[in-house]
Protein backbone atom coordinates (compact mmCIF):
# COMPACT_ATOMS: atom_id res chain seq x y z
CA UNK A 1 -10.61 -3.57 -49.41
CA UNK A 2 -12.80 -3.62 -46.93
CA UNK A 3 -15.12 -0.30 -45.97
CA UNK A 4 -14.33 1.59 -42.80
CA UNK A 5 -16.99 0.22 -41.04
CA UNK A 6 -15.86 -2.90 -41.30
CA UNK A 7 -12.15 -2.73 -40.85
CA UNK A 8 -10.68 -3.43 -36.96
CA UNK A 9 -8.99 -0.67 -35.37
CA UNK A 10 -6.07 -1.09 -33.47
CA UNK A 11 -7.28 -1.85 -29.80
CA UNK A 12 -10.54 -3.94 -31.56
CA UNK A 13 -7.37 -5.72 -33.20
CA UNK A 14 -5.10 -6.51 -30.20
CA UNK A 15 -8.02 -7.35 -28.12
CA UNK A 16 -9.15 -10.10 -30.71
CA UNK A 17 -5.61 -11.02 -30.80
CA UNK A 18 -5.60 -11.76 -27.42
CA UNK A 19 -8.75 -13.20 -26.80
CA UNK A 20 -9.78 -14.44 -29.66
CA UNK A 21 -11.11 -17.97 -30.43
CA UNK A 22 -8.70 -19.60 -32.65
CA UNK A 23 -9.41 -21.95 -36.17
CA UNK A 24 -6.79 -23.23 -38.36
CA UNK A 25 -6.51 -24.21 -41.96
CA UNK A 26 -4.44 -25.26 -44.70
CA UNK A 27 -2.86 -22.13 -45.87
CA UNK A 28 -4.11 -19.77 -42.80
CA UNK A 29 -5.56 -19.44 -39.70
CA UNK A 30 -8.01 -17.17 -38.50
CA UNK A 31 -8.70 -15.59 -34.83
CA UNK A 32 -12.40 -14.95 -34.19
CA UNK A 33 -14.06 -13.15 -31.08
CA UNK A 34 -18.40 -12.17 -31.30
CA UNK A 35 -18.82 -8.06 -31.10
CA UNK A 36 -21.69 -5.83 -30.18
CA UNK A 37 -21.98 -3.99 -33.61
CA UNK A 38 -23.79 -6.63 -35.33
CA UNK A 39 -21.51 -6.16 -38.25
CA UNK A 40 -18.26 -8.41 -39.44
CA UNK A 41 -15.20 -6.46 -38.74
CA UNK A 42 -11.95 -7.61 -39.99
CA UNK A 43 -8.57 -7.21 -39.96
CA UNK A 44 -5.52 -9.13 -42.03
CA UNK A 45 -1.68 -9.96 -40.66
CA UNK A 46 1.23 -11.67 -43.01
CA UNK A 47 4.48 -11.99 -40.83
CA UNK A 48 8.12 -10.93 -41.93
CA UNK A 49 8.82 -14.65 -41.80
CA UNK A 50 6.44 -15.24 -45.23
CA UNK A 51 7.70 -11.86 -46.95
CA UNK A 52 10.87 -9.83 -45.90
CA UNK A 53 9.50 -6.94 -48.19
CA UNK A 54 6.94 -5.15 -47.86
CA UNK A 55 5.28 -5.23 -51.40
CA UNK A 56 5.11 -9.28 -50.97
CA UNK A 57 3.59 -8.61 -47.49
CA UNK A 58 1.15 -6.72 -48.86
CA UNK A 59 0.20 -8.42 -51.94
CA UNK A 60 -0.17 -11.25 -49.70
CA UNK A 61 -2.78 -9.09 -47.77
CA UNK A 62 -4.60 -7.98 -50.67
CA UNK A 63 -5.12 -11.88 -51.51
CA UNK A 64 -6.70 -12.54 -48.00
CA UNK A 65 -8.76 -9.49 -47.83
CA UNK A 66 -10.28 -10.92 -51.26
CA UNK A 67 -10.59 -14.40 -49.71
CA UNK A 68 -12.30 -13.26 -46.96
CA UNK A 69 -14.35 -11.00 -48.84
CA UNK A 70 -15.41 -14.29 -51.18
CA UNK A 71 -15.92 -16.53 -48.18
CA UNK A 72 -17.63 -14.69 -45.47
CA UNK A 73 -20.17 -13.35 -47.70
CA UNK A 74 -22.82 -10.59 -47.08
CA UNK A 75 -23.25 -12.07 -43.54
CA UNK A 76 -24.66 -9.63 -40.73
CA UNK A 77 -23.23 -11.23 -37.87
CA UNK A 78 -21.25 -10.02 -35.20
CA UNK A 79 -17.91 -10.76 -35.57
CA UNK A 80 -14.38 -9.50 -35.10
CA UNK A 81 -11.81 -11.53 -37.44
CA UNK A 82 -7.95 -11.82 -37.92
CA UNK A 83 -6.52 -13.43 -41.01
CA UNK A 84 -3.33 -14.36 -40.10
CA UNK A 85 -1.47 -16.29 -43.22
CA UNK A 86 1.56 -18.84 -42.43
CA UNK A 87 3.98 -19.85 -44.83
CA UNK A 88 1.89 -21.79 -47.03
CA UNK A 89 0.46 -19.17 -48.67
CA UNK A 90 3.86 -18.49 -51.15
CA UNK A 91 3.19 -19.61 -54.76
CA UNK A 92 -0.84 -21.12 -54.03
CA UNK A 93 -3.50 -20.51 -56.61
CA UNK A 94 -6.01 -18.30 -55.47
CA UNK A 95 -8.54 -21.05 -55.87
CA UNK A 96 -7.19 -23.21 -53.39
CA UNK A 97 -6.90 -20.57 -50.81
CA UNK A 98 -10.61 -19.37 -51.55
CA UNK A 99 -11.77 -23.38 -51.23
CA UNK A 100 -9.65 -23.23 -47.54
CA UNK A 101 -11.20 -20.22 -46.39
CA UNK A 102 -14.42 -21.54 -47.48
CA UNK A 103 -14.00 -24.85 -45.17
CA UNK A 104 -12.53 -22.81 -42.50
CA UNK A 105 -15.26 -20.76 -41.87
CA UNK A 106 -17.58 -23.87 -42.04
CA UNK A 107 -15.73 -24.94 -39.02
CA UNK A 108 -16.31 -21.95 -37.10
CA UNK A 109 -19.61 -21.35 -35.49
CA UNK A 110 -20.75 -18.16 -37.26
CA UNK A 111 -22.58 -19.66 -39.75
């Protein structure tokens, strides 16, 4: 999990919902806006349509939260992102996921 620092609050996650830039991969895509903090804030969404309960939902969460965690680094960049997963994600080794996020967040400009 991700410290409260760098966890989106609710308007920081509608507004990056709204606005944000978005980048798609394999297994999920990713909404990404530039903040005035100077820190990476992030927040994580898994629809009802990939998990009708919630203890699949949020397993599925945990999973990108560590993904993004492994992929994004100890960058200090200003960034708000949403990990949204799509259906995809059911029954994927964790390795592929990590090697998506990975080339999805080559393709974005924050690096």
């Amino acid at each position: 999990m991700f410290s409260k620092k760098h966890r989106l609050n609710t308007k920081e996650f509608e507004y990056t919902l709204a606005k944000g830039r978005v980048y798609r991969g394999r297994f999920f895509y990713v909404r990404i806006i530039k903040n005035n903090f100077g820190i990476i804030k992030v927040g994580v969404a898994v629809s009802k349509k990939i998990a009708k309960t919630s203890v699949k939902k949020n397993y599925y969460k945990r999973v990108l939260r560590h993904v993004a965690r492994e992929a994004i680094g100890n960058l200090n960049l200003g960034f708000d992102i949403i990990i949204i997963g799509n259906e995809d994600i059911k029954n994927r080794k964790f390795e592929d996921l990590r090697e998506d996020a990975i080339q999805l967040f080559k393709k974005t400009n924050m690096f």
